[in-house]
Protein backbone atom coordinates (compact mmCIF):
# COMPACT_ATOMS: atom_id res chain seq x y z
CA UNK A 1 87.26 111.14 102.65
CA UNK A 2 90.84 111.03 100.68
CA UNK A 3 90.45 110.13 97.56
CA UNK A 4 93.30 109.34 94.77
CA UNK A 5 93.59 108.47 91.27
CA UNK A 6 93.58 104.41 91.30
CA UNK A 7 96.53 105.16 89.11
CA UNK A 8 98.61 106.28 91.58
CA UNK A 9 98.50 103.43 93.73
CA UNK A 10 100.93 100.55 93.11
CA UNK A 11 100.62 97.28 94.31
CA UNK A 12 104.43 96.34 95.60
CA UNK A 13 105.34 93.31 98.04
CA UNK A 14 105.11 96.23 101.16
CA UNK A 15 101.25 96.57 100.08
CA UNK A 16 99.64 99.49 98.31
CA UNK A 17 101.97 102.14 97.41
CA UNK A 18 101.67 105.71 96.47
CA UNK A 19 105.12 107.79 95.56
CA UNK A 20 104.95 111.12 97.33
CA UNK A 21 107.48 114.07 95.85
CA UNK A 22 109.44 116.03 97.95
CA UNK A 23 112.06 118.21 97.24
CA UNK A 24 112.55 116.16 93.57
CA UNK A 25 112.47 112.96 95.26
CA UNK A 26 109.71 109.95 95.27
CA UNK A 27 109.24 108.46 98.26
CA UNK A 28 106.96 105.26 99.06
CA UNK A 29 104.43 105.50 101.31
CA UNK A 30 102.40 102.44 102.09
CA UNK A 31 98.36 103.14 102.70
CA UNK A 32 94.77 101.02 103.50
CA UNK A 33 92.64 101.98 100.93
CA UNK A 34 88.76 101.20 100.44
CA UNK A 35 85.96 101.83 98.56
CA UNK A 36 86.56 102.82 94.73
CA UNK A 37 84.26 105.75 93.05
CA UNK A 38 84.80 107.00 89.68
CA UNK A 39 88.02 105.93 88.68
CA UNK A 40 89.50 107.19 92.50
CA UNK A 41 90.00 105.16 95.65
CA UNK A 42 89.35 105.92 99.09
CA UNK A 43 92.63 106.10 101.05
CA UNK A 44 92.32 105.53 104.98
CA UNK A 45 95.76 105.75 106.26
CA UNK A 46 99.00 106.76 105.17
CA UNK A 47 98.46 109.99 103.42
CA UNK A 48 97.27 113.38 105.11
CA UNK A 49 96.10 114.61 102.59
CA UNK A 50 98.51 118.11 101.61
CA UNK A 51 101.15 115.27 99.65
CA UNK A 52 102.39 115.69 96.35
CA UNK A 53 101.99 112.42 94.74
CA UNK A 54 102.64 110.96 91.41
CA UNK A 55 99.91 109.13 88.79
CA UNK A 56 101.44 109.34 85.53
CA UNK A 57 104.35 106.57 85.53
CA UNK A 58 103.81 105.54 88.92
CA UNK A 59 104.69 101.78 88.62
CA UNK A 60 107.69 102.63 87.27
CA UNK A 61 109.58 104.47 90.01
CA UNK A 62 111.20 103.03 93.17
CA UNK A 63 112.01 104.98 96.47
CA UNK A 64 114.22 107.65 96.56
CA UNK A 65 114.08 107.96 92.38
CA UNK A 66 114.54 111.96 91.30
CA UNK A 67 111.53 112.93 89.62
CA UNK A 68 110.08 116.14 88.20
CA UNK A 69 107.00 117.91 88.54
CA UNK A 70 105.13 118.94 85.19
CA UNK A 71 103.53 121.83 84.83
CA UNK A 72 104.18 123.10 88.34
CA UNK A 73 101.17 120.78 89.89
């Protein structure tokens, strides 16, 4: 299964949210989510699985915010 951080998923009026980088840029991408396990949640649609997305500061961007990835991750 595809599991994230339960920080990276925001709850916005669309639904659960995760902000996926690409090319410097966060875009939202809705997703079903469902069990929880250790501090991750299952994700059943949305994501594939080879996304960049963002955990740290999450709630705080919007779509199509420039961001920057630390540490090269």
């Amino acid at each position: 299964a595809l599991m994230v951080p339960i920080a990276a998923v925001i709850l916005r009026p669309a639904g659960k949210v995760v902000y996926i980088v690409e090319n410097g840029v966060a875009h939202q991408r809705i997703i079903t989510t469902g069990e929880q396990v250790d501090g991750k949640i299952e994700v059943l649609s949305g994501l594939v699985g080879d996304e960049t997305i963002t955990v740290n500061g999450a709630g705080f961007l919007t779509d199509g915010a420039p961001v920057s990835v630390a540490n090269g991750q």
